[in-house]
Protein backbone atom coordinates (compact mmCIF):
# COMPACT_ATOMS: atom_id res chain seq x y z
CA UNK A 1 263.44 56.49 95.68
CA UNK A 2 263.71 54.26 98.78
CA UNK A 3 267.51 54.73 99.06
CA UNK A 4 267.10 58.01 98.42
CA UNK A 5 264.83 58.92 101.73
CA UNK A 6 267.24 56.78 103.40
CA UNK A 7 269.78 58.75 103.22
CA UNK A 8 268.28 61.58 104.15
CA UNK A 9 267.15 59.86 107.55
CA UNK A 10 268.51 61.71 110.53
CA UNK A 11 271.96 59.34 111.72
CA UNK A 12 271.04 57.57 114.72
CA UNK A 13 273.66 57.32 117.51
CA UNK A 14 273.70 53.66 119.63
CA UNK A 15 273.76 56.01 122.65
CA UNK A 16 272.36 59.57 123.56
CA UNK A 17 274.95 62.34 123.60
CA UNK A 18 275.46 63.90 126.22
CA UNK A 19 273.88 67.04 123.70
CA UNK A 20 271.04 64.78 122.62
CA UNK A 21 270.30 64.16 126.36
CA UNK A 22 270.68 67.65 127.02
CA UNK A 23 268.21 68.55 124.13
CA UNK A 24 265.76 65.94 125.31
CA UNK A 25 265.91 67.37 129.43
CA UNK A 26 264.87 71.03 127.29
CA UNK A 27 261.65 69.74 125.59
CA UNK A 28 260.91 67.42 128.47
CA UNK A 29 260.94 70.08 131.38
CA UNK A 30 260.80 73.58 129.74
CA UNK A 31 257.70 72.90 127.41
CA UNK A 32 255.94 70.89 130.35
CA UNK A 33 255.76 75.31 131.45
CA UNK A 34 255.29 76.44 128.70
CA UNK A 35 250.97 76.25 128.29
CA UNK A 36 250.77 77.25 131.68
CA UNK A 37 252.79 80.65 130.11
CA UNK A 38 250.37 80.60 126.85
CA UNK A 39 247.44 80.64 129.29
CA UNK A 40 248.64 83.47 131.68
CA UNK A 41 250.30 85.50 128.28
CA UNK A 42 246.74 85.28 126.77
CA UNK A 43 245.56 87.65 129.28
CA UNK A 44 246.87 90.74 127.32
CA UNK A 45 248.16 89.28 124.01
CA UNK A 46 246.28 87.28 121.78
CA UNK A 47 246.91 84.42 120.45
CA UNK A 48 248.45 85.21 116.80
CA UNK A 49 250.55 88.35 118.17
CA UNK A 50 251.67 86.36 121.23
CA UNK A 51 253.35 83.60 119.34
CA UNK A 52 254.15 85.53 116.77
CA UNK A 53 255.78 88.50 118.38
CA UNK A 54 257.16 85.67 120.20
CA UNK A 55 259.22 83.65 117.59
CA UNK A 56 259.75 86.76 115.13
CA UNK A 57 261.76 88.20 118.62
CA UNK A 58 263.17 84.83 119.36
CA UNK A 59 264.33 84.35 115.81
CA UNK A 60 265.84 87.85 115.34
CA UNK A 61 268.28 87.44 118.56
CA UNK A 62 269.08 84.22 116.88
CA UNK A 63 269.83 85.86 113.90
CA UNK A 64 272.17 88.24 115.61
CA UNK A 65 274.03 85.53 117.49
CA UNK A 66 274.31 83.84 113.55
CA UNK A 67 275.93 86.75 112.04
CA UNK A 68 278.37 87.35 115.75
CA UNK A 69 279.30 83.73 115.08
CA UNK A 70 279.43 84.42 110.95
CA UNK A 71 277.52 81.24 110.44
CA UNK A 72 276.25 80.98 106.45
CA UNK A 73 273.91 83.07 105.57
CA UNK A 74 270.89 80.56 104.26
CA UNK A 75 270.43 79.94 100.91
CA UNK A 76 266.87 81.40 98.93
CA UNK A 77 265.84 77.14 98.51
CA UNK A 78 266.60 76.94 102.11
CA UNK A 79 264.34 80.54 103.26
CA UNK A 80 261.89 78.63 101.03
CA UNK A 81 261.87 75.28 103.54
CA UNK A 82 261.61 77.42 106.18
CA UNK A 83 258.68 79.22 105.07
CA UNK A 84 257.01 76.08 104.43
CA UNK A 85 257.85 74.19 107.56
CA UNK A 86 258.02 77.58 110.03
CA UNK A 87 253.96 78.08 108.40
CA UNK A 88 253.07 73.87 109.61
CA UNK A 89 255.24 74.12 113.01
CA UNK A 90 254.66 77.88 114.13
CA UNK A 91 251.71 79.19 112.00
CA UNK A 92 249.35 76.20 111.91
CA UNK A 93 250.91 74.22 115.39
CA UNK A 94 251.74 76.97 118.15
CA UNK A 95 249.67 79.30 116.81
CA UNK A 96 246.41 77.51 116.60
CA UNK A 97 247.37 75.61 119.92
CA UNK A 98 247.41 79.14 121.61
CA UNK A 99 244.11 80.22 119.69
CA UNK A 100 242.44 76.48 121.34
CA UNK A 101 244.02 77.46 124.79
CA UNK A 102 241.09 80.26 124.95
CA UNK A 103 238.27 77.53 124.92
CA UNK A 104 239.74 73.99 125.11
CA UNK A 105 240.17 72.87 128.79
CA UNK A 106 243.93 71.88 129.57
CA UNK A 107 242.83 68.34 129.80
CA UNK A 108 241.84 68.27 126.31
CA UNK A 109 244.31 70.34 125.10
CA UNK A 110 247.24 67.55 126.60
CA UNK A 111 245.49 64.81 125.13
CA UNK A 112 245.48 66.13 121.68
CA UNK A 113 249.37 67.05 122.33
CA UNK A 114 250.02 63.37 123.66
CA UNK A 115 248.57 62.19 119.70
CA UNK A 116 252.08 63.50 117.87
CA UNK A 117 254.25 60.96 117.89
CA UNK A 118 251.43 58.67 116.53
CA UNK A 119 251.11 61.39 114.05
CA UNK A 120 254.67 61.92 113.22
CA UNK A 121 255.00 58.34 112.24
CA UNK A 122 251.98 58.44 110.22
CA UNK A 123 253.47 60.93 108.15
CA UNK A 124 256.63 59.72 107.86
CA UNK A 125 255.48 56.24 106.28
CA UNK A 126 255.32 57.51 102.81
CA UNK A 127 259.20 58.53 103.33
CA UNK A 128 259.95 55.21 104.27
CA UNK A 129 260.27 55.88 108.11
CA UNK A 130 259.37 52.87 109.90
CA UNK A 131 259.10 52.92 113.39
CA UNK A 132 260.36 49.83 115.36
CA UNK A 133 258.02 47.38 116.81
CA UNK A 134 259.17 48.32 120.39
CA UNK A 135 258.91 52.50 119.31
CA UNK A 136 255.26 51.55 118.76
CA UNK A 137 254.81 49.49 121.86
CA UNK A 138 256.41 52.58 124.22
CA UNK A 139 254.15 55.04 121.93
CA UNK A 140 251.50 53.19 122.93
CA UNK A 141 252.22 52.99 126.46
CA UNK A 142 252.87 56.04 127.18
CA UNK A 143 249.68 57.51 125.81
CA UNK A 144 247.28 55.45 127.42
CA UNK A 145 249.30 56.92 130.47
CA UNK A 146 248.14 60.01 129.11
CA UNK A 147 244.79 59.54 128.94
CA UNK A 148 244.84 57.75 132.54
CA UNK A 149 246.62 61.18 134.06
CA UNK A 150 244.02 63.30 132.08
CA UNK A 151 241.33 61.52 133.10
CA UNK A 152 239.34 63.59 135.37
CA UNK A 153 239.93 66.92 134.13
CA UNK A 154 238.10 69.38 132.60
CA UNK A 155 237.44 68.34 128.43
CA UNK A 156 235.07 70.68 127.66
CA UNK A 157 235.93 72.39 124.60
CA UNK A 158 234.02 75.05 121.52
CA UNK A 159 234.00 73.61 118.20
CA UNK A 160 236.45 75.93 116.69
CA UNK A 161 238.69 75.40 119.32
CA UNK A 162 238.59 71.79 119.24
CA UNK A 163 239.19 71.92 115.24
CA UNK A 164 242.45 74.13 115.89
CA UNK A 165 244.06 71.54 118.70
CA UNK A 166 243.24 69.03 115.47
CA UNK A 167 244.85 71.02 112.92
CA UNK A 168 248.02 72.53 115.22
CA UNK A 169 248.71 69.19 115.69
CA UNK A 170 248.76 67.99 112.06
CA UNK A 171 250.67 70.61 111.09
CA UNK A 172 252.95 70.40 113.85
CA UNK A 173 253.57 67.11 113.21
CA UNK A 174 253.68 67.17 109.53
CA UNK A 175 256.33 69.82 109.52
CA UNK A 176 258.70 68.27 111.59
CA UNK A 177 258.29 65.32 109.49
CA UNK A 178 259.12 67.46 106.14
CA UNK A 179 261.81 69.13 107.73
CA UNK A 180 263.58 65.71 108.55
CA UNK A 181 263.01 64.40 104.85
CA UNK A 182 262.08 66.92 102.37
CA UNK A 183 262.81 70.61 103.38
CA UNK A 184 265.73 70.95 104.84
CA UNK A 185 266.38 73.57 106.81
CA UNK A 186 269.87 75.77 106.61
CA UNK A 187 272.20 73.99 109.21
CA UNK A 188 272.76 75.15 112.49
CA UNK A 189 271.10 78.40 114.18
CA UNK A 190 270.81 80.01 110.82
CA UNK A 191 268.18 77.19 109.77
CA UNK A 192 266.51 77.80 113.32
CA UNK A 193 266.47 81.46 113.54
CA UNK A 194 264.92 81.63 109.67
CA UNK A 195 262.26 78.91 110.30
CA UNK A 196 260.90 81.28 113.60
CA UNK A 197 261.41 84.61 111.71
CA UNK A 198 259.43 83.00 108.35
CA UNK A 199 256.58 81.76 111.03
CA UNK A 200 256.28 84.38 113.15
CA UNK A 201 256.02 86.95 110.31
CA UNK A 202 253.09 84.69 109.23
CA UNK A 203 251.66 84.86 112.92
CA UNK A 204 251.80 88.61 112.74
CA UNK A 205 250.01 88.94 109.36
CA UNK A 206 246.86 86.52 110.41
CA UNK A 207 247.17 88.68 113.59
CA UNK A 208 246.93 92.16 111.36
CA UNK A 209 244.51 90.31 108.85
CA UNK A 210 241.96 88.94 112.41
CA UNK A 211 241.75 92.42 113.38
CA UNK A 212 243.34 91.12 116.80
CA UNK A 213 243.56 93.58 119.86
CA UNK A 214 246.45 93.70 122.74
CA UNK A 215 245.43 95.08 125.63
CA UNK A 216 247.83 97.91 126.56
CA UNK A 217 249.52 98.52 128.87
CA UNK A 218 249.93 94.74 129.43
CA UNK A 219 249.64 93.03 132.58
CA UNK A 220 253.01 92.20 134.32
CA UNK A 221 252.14 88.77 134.36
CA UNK A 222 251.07 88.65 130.99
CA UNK A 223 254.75 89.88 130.23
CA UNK A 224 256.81 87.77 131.89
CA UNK A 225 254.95 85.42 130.52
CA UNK A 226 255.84 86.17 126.97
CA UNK A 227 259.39 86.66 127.86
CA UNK A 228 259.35 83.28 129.42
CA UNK A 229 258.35 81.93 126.05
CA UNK A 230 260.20 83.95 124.25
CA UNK A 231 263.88 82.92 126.18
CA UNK A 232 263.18 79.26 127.38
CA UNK A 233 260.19 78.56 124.90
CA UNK A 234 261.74 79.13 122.05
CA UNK A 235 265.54 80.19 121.96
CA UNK A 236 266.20 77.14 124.08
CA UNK A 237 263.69 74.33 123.86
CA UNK A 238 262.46 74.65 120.17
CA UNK A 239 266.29 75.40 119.07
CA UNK A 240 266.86 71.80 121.05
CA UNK A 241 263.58 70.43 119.34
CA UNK A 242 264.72 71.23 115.76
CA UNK A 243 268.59 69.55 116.97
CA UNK A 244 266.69 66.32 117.91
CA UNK A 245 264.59 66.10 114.60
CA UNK A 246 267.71 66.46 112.50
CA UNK A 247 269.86 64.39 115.26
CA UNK A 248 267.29 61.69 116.37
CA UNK A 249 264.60 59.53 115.85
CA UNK A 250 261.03 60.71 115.22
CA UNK A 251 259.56 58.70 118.19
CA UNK A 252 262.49 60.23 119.91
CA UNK A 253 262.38 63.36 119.21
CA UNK A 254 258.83 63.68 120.04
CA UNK A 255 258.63 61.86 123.51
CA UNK A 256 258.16 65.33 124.66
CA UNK A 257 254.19 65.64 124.65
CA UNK A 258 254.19 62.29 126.90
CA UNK A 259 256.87 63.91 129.46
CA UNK A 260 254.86 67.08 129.80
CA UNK A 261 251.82 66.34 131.66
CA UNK A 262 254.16 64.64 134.10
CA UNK A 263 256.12 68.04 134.24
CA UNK A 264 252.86 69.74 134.68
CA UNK A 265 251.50 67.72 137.26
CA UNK A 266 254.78 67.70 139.32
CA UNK A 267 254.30 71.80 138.83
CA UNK A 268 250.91 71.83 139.95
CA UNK A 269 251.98 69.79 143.11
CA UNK A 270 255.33 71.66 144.14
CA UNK A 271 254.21 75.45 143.35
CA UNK A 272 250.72 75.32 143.20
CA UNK A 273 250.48 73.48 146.29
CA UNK A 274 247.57 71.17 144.21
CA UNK A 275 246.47 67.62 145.49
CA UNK A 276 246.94 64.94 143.13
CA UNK A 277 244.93 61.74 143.45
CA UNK A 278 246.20 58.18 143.33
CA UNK A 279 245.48 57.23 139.41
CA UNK A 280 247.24 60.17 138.43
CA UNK A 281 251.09 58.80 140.09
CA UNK A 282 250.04 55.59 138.90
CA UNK A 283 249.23 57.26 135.34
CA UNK A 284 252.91 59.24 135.88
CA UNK A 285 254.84 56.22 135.96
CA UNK A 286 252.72 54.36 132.81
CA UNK A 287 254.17 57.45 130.80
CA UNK A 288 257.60 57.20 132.12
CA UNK A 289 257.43 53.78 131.38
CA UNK A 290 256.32 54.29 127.87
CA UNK A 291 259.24 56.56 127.57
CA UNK A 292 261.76 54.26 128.61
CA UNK A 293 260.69 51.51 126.27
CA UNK A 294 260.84 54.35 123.15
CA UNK A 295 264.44 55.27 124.28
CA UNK A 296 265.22 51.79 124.51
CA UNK A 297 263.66 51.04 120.84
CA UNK A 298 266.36 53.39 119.76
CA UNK A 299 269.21 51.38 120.83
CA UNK A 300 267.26 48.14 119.79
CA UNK A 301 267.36 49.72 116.60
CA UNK A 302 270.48 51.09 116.31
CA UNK A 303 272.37 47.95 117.29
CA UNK A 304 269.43 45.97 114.89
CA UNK A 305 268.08 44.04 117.64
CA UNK A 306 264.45 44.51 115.81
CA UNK A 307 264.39 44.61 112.47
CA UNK A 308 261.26 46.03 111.87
């Protein structure tokens, strides 16, 4: 059984790629944006409909560009993974972070984000993924940076809000686990465009089922908003996402939700013209910091530098 989940370990490269990089720069900078485009899309779409009219969209152009490019069609076992791990990522993850987003303050909301890698490699011991010593140490660097740069803002937060941000991000993180060892997902853009159609259809039937109401016509705001998330959110950064989990490393792979308050904050300061206090550069480089040490724990591991 051990050998077994082994092998079906994503291959780890001594270096990033120049596409791994590339992949990395995508969930790093372009989902740092994205909850600022959840919050102002929420003004005229709720939360189900958004993301799910939102991925469904996302995943049908993708499904175009699959057939243009006459990529295999995916197979019914692999419609089945993507089912399963479209309903943990998109159902349960985006779309109960977007429901939160309506009550949880952003500072809450980033701090429950910043808890997926820890997550992720909680879920993936019973596979037999074991993070290196110095992927835990950066993990745990960089979110204690996260908490310093969140410290301050607002946490306030209703109950059922605060039990969605728990649950998106255990099913979040338990699908991309899942995906990596147990339900694989067809390869390529076909396996991408079927896991957003499969969890956006879901989106759109708790939508129908909540008895949810768009506001029509829909602000212009609201809409570039959703066509924000739509092009960058998800054509780009979650197709890039998916290529790291089946490319990369889990710790990897998810460095994302420490590089994103960073993105935010740098947002905040360039085009919202905000102030930012002391702790919170200080807090900045922590998380950089953290991230560093979990890119270097790749190599480390790759050239088997730590063996545990």
């Amino acid at each position: 059984m051990a050998s077994a989940s082994r092998a079906q370990h994503p291959p780890v490269h001594p270096v990033l790629s120049s596409k791994l990089l590339g992949c990395l720069l995508a969930t790093w900078l372009i989902w740092g944006s994205t909850y600022l485009a959840i919050r102002f899309a929420l003004v005229s779409l709720p939360p189900f409909f958004q993301m799910g009219s939102r991925f469904v969209v996302a995943g049908g152009l993708l499904l175009i560009y699959t057939r243009y490019a006459r990529e295999p069609w995916p197979t019914l076992e692999q419609w089945r993974n993507a089912l399963i791990v479209g309903g943990l990522m998109l159902g349960c993850g985006m779309g109960l972070t977007a429901y939160a987003e309506q009550t949880v303050a952003s500072g809450l909301v980033v701090v429950f984000i910043a808890v997926v890698p820890a997550l992720t490699t909680m879920f993936g011991l019973p596979f037999g993924v074991r993070p290196s010593r110095i992927e835990v140490a950066g993990i745990a660097v960089a979110l204690i940076g996260v908490l310093w740069l969140a410290r301050g803002n607002g946490f306030g937060g209703s109950l059922p809000g605060l039990l969605a941000m728990g649950a998106a991000t255990c099913g979040w993180s338990l699908g991309s686990v899942l995906s990596q060892q147990r339900l694989p997902l067809a390869p390529g853009a076909s396996g991408y465009c079927s896991e957003m159609i499969c969890g956006g259809v879901l989106l759109l039937v708790t939508s129908a089922v909540t008895h949810e109401q768009v506001i029509w016509p829909p602000q212009p705001l609201a809409v570039a908003a959703w066509l924000y998330l739509v092009v960058f959110g998800s054509l780009i950064a979650f197709t890039a996402y998916m290529t790291l989990l089946g490319q990369a490393r889990l710790a990897v792979s998810t460095s994302y939700c420490f590089v994103n308050p960073v993105v935010a904050l740098l947002l905040g300061v360039t085009l919202g013209k905000e102030s930012v206090a002391a702790h919170e550069w200080y807090a900045a480089a922590v998380v950089l910091l953290g991230v560093i040490i979990l890119l270097l724990g790749k190599q480390a591991r790759t050239l088997g530098s730590d063996p545990c």
